[in-house]
PDB file of N, CA and C in Angstrom:
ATOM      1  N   UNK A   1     163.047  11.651 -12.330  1.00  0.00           N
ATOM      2  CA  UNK A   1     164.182  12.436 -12.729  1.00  0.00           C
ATOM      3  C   UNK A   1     164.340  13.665 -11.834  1.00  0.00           C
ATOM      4  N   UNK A   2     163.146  14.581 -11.715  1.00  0.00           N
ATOM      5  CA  UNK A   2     163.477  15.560 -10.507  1.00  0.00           C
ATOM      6  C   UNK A   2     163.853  14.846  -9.018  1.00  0.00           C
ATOM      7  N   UNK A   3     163.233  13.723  -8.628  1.00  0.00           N
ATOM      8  CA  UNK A   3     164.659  13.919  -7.359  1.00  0.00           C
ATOM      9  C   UNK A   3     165.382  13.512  -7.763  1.00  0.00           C
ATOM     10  N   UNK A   4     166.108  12.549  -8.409  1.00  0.00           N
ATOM     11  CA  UNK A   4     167.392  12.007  -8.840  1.00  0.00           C
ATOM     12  C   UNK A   4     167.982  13.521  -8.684  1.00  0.00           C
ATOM     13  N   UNK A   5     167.487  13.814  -9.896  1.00  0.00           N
ATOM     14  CA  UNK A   5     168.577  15.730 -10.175  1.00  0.00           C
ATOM     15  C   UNK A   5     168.315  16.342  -8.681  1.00  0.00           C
ATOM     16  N   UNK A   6     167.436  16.244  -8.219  1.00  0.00           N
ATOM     17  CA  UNK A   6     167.513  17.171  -6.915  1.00  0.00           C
ATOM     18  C   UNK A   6     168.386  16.780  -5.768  1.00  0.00           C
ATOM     19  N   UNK A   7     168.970  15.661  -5.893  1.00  0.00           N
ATOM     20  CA  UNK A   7     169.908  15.293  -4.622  1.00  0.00           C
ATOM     21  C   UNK A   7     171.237  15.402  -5.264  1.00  0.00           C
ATOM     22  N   UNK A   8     171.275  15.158  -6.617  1.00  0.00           N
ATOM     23  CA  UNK A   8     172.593  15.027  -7.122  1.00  0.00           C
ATOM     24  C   UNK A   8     172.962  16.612  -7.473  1.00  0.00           C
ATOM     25  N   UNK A   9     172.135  17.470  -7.946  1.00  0.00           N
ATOM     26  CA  UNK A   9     172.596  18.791  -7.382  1.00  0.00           C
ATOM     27  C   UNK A   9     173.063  19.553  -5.999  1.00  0.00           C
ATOM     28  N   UNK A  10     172.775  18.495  -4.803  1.00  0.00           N
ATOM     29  CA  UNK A  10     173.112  18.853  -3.439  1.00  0.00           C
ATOM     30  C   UNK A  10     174.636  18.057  -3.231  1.00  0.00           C
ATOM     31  N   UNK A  11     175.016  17.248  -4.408  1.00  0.00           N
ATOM     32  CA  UNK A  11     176.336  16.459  -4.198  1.00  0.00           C
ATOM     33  C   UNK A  11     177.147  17.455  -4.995  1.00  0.00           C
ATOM     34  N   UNK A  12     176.884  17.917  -6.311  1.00  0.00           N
ATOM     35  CA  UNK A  12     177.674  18.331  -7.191  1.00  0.00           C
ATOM     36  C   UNK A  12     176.777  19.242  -7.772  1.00  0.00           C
ATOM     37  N   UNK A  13     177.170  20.588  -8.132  1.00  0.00           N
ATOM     38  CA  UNK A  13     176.188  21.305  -8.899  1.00  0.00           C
ATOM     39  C   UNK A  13     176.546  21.369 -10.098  1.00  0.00           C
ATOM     40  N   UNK A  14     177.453  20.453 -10.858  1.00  0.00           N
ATOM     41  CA  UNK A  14     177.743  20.155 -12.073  1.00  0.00           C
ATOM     42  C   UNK A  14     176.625  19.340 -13.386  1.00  0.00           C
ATOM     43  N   UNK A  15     175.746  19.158 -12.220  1.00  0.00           N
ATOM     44  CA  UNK A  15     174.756  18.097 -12.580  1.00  0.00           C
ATOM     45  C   UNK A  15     174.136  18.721 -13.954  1.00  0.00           C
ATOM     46  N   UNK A  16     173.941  18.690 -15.107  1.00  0.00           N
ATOM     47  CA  UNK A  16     173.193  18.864 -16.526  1.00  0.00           C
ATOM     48  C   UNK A  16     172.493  17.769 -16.955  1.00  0.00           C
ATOM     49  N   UNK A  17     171.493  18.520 -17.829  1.00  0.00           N
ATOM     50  CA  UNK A  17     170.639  17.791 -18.581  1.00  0.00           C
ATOM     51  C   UNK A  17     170.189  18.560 -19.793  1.00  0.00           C
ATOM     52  N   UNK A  18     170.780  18.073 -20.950  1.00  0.00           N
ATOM     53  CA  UNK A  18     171.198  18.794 -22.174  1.00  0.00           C
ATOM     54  C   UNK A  18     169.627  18.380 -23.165  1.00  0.00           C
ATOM     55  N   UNK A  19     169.001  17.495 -22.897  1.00  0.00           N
ATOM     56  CA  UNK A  19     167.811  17.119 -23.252  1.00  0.00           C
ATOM     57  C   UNK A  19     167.907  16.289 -24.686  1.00  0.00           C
ATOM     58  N   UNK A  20     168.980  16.021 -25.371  1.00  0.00           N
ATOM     59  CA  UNK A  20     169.228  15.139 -26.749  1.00  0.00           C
ATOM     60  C   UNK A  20     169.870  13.907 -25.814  1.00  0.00           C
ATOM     61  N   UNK A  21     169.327  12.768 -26.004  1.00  0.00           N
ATOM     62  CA  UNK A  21     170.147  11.565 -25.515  1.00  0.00           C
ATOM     63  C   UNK A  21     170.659  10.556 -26.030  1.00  0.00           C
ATOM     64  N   UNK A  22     170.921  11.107 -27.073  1.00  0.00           N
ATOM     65  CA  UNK A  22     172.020  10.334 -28.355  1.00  0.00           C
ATOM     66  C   UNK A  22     173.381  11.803 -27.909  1.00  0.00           C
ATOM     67  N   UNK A  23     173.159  12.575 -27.918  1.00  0.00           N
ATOM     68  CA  UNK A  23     173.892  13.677 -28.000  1.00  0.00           C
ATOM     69  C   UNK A  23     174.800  13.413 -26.454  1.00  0.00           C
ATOM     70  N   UNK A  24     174.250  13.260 -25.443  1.00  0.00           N
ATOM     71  CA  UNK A  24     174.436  13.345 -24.228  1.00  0.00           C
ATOM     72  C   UNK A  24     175.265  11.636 -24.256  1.00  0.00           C
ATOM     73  N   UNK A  25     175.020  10.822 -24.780  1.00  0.00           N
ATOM     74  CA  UNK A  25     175.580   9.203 -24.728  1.00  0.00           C
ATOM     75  C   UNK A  25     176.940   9.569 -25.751  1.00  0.00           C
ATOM     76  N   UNK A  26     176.985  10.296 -26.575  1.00  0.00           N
ATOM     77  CA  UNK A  26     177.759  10.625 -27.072  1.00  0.00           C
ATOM     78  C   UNK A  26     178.950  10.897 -26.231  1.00  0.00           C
ATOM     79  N   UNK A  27     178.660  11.935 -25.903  1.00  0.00           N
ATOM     80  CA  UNK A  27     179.595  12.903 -24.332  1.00  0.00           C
ATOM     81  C   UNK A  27     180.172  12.053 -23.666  1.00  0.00           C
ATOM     82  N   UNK A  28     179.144  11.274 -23.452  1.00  0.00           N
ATOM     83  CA  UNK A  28     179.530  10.061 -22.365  1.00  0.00           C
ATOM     84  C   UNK A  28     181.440   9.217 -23.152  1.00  0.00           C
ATOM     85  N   UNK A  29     180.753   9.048 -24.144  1.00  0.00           N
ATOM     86  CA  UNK A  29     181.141   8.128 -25.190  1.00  0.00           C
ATOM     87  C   UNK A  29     183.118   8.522 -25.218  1.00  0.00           C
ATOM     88  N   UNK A  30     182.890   9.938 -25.139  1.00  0.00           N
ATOM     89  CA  UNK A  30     184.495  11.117 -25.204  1.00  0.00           C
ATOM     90  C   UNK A  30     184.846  11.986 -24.204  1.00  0.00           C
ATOM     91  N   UNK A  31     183.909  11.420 -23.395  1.00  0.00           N
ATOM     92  CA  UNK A  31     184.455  11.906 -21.781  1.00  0.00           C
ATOM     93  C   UNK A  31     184.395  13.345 -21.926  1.00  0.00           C
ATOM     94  N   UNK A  32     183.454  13.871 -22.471  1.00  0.00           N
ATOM     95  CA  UNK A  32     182.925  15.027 -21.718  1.00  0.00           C
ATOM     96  C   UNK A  32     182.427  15.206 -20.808  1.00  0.00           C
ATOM     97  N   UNK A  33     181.553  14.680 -20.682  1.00  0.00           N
ATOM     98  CA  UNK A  33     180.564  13.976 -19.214  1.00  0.00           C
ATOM     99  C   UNK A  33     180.576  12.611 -18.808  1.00  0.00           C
ATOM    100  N   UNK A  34     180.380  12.351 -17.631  1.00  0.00           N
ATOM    101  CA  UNK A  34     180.945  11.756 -16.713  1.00  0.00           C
ATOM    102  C   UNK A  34     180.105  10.058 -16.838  1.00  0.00           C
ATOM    103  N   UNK A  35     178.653  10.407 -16.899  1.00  0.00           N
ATOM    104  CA  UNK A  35     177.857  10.068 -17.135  1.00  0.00           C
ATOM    105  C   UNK A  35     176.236  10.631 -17.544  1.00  0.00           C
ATOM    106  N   UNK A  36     175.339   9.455 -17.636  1.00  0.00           N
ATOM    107  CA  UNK A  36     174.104   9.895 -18.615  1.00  0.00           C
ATOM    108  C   UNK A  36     173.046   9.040 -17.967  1.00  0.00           C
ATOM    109  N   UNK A  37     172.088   9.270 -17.271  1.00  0.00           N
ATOM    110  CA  UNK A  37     171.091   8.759 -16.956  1.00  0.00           C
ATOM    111  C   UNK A  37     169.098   9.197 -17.366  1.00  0.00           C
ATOM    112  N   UNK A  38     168.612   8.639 -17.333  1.00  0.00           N
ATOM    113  CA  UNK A  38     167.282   8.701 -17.713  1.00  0.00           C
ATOM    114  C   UNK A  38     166.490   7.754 -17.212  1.00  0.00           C
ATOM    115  N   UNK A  39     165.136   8.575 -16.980  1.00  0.00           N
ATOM    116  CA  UNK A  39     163.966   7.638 -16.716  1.00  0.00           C
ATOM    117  C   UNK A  39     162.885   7.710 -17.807  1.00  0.00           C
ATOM    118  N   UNK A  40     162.129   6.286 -18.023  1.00  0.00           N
ATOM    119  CA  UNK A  40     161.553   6.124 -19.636  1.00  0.00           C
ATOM    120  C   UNK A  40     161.821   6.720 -20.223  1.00  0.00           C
ATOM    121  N   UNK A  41     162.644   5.982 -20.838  1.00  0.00           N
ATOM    122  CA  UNK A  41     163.634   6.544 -22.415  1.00  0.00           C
ATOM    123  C   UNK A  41     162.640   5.396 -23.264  1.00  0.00           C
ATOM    124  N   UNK A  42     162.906   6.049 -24.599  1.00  0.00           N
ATOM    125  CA  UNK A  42     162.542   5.072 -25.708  1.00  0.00           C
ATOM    126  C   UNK A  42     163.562   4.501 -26.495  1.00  0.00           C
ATOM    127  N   UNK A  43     163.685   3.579 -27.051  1.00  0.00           N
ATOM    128  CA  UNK A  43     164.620   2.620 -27.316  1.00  0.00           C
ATOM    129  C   UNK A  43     165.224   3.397 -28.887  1.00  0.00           C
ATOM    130  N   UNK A  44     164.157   4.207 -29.410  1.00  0.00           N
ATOM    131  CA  UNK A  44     165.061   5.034 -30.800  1.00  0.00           C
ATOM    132  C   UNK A  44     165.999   6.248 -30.385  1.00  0.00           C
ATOM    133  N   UNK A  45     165.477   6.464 -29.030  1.00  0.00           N
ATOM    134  CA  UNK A  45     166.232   8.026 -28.627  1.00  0.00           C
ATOM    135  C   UNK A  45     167.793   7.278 -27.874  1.00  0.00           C
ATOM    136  N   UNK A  46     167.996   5.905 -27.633  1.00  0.00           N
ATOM    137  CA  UNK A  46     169.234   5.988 -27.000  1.00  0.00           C
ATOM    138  C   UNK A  46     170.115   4.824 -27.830  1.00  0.00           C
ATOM    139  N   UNK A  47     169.519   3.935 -28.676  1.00  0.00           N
ATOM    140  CA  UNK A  47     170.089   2.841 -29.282  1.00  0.00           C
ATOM    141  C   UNK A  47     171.430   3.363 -30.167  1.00  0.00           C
ATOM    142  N   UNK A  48     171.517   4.205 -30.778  1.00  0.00           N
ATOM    143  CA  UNK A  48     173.004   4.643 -31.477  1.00  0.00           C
ATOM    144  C   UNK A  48     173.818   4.975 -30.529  1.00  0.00           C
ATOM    145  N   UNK A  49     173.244   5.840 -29.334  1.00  0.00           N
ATOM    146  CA  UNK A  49     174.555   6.282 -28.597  1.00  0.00           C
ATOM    147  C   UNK A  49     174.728   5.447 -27.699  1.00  0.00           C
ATOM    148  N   UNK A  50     173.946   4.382 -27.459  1.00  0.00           N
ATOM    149  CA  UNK A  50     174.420   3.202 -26.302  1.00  0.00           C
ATOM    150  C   UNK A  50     175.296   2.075 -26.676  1.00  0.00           C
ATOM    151  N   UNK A  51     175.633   2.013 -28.496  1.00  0.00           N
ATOM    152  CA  UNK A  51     176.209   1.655 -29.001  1.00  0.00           C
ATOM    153  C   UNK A  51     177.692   2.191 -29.011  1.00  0.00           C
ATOM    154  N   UNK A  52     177.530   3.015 -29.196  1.00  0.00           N
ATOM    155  CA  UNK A  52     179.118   4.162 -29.334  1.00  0.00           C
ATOM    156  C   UNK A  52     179.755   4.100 -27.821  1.00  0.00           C
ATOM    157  N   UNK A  53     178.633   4.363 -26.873  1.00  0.00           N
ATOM    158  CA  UNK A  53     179.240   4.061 -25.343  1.00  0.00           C
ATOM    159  C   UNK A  53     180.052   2.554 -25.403  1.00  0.00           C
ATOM    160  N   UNK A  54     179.392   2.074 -25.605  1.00  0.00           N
ATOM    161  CA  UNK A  54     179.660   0.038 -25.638  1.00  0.00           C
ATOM    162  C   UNK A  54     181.257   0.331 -26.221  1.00  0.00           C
ATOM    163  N   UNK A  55     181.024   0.973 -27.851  1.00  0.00           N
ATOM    164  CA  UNK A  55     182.609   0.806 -28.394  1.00  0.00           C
ATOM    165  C   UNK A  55     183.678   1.595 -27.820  1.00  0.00           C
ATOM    166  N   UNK A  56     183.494   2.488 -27.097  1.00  0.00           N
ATOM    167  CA  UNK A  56     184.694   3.313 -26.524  1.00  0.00           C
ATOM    168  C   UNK A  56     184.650   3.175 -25.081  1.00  0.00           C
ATOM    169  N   UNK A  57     184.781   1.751 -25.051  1.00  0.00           N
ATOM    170  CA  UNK A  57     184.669   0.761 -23.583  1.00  0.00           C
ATOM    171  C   UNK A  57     184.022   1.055 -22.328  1.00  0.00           C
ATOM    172  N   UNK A  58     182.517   2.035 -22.798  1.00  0.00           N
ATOM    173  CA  UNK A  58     181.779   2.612 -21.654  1.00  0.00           C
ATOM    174  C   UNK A  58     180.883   1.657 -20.770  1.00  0.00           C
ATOM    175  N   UNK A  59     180.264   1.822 -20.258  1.00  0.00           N
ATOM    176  CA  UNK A  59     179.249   1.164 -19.797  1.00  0.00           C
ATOM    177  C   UNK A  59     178.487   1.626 -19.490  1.00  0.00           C
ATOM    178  N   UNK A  60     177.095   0.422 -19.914  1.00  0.00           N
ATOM    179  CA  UNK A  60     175.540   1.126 -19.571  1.00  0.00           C
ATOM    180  C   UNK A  60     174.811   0.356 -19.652  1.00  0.00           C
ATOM    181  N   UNK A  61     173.994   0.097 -18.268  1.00  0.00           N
ATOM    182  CA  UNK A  61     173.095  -0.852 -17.321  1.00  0.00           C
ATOM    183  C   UNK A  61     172.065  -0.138 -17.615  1.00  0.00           C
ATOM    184  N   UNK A  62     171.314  -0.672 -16.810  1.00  0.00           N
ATOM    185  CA  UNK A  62     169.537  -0.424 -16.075  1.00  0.00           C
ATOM    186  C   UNK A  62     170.058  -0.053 -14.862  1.00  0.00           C
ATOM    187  N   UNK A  63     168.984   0.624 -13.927  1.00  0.00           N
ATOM    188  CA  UNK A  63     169.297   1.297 -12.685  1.00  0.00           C
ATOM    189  C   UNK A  63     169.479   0.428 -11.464  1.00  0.00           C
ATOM    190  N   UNK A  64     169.294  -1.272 -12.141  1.00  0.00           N
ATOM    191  CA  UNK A  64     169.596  -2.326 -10.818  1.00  0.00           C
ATOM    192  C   UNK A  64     171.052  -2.645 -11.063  1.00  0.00           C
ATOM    193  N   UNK A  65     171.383  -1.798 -12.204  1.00  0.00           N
ATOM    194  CA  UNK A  65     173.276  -2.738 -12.967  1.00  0.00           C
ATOM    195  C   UNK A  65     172.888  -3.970 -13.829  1.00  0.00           C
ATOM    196  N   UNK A  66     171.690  -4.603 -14.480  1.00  0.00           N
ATOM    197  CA  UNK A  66     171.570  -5.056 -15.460  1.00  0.00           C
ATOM    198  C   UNK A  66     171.777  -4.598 -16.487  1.00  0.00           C
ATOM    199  N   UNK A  67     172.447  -5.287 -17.598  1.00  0.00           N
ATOM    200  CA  UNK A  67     172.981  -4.909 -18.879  1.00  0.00           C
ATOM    201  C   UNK A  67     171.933  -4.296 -19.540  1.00  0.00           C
ATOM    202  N   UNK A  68     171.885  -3.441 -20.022  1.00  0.00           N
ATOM    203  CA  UNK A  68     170.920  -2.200 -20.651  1.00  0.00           C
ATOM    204  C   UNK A  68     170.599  -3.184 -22.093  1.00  0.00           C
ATOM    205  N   UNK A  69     168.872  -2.881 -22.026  1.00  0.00           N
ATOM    206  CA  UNK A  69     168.763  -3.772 -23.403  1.00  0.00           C
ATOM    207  C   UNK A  69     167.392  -2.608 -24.293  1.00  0.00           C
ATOM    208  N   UNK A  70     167.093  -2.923 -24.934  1.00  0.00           N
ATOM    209  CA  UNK A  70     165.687  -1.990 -25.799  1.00  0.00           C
ATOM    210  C   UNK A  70     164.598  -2.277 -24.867  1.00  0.00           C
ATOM    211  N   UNK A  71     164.127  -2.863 -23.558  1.00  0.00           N
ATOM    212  CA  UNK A  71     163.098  -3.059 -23.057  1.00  0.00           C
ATOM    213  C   UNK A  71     162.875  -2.189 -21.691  1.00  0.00           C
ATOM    214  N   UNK A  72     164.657  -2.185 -21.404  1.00  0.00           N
ATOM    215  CA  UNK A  72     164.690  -1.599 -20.358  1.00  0.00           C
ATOM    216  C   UNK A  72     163.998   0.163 -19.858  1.00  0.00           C
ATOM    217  N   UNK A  73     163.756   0.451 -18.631  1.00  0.00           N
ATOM    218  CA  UNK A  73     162.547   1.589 -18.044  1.00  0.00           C
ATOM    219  C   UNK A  73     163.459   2.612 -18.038  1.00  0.00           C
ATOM    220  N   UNK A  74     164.875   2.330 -17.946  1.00  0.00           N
ATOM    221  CA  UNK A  74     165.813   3.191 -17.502  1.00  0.00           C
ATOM    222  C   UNK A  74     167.012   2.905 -18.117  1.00  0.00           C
ATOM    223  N   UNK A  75     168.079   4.130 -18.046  1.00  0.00           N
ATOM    224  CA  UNK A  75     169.374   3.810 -18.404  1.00  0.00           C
ATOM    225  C   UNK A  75     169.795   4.627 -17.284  1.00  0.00           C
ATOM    226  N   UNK A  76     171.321   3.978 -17.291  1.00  0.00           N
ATOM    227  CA  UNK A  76     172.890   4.831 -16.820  1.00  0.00           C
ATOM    228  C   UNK A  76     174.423   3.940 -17.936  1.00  0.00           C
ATOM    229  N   UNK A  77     174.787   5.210 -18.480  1.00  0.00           N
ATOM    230  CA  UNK A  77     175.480   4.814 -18.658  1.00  0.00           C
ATOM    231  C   UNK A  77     177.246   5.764 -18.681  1.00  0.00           C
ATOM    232  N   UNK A  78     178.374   5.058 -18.270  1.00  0.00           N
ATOM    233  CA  UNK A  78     179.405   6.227 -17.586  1.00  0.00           C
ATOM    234  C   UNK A  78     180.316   5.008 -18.088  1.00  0.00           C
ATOM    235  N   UNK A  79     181.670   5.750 -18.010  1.00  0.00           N
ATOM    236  CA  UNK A  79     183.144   4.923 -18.126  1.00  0.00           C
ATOM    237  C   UNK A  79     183.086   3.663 -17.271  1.00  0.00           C
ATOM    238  N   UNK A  80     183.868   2.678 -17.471  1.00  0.00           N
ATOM    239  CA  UNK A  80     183.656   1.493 -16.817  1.00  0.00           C
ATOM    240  C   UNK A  80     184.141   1.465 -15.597  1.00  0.00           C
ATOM    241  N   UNK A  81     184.787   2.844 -15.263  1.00  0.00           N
ATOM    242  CA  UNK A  81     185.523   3.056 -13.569  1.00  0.00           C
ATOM    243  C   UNK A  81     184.498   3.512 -12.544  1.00  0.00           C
ATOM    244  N   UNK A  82     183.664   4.348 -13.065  1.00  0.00           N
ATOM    245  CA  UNK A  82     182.796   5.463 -12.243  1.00  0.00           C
ATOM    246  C   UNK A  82     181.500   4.389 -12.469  1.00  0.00           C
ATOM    247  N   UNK A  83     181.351   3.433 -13.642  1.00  0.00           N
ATOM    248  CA  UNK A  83     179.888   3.207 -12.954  1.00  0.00           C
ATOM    249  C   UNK A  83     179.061   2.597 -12.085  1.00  0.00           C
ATOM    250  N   UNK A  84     179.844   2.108 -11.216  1.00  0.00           N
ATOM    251  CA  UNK A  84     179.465   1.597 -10.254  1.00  0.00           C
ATOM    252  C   UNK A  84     179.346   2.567  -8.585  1.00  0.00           C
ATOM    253  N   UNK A  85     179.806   3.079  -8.802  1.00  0.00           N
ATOM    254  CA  UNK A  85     179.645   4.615  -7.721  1.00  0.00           C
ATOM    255  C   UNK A  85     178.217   5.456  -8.336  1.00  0.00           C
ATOM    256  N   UNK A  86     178.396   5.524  -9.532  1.00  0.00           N
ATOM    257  CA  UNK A  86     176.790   6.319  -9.776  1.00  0.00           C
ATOM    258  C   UNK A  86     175.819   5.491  -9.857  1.00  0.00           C
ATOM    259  N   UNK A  87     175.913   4.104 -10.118  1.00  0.00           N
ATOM    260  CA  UNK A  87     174.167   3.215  -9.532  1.00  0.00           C
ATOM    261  C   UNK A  87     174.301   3.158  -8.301  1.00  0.00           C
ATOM    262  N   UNK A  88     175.353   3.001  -7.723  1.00  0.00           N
ATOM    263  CA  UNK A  88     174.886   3.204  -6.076  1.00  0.00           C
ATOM    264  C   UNK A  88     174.446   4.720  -5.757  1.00  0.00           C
ATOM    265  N   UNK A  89     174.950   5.646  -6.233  1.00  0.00           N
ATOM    266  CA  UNK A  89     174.050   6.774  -5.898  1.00  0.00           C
ATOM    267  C   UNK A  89     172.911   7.004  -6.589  1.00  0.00           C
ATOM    268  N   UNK A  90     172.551   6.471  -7.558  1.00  0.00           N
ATOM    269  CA  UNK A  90     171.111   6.353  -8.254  1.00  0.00           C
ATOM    270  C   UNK A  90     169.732   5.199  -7.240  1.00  0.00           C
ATOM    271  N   UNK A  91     170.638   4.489  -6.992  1.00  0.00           N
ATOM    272  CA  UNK A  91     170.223   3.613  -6.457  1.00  0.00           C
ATOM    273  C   UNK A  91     170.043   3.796  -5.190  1.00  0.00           C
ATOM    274  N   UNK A  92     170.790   4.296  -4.181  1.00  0.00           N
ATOM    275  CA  UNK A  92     170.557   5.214  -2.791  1.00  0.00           C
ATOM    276  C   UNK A  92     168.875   5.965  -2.997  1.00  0.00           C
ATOM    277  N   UNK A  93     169.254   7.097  -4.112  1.00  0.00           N
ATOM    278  CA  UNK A  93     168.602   8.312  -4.136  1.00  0.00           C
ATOM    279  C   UNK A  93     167.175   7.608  -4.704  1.00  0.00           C
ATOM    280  N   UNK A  94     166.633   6.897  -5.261  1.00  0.00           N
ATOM    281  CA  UNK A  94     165.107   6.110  -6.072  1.00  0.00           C
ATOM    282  C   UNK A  94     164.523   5.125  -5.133  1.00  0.00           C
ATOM    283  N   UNK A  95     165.099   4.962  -3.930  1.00  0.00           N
ATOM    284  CA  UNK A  95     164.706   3.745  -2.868  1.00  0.00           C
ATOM    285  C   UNK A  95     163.881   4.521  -2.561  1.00  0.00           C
TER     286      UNK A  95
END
């Protein structure tokens, strides 16, 4: 997570991390924020709000763009326009 945040603060210094990730999938959820990423998450801290993303036609993978499931190491999840521009920059920046 620190380099992820450390390069994506050199793209945008908009970059936050509010530390609730039901709260933050939420955001996602009403377009407050753009998107929501994490490394080892646990499957109780993101399962309601990865749900709410799903219903307000968001999307949210694993950091290869596999469909995000309870097993997965990682999430991203963003509007269904932008998320494919932020796993490629997630995905750039973790190689």
């Amino acid at each position: 997570m620190i380099k992820i945040f450390g390069k994506l603060k050199l793209i945008n210094n908009k970059v936050r991390q509010i530390g609730a990730a039901a709260l933050e999938l939420c955001y996602v959820a009403c377009c407050r924020v753009d998107s929501f990423f994490m490394v080892g998450i646990n499957p109780w801290d993101v399962a309601a709000g990865v749900l709410i993303v799903k219903e307000a036609k968001g999307k949210v993978s694993d950091f290869e763009g596999k469909p995000f499931n309870m097993n997965s190491e990682n999430i991203l999840a963003s509007n269904s326009k932008m998320h494919k521009h932020f796993l490629e920059l997630i995905t750039e920046i973790v190689k």
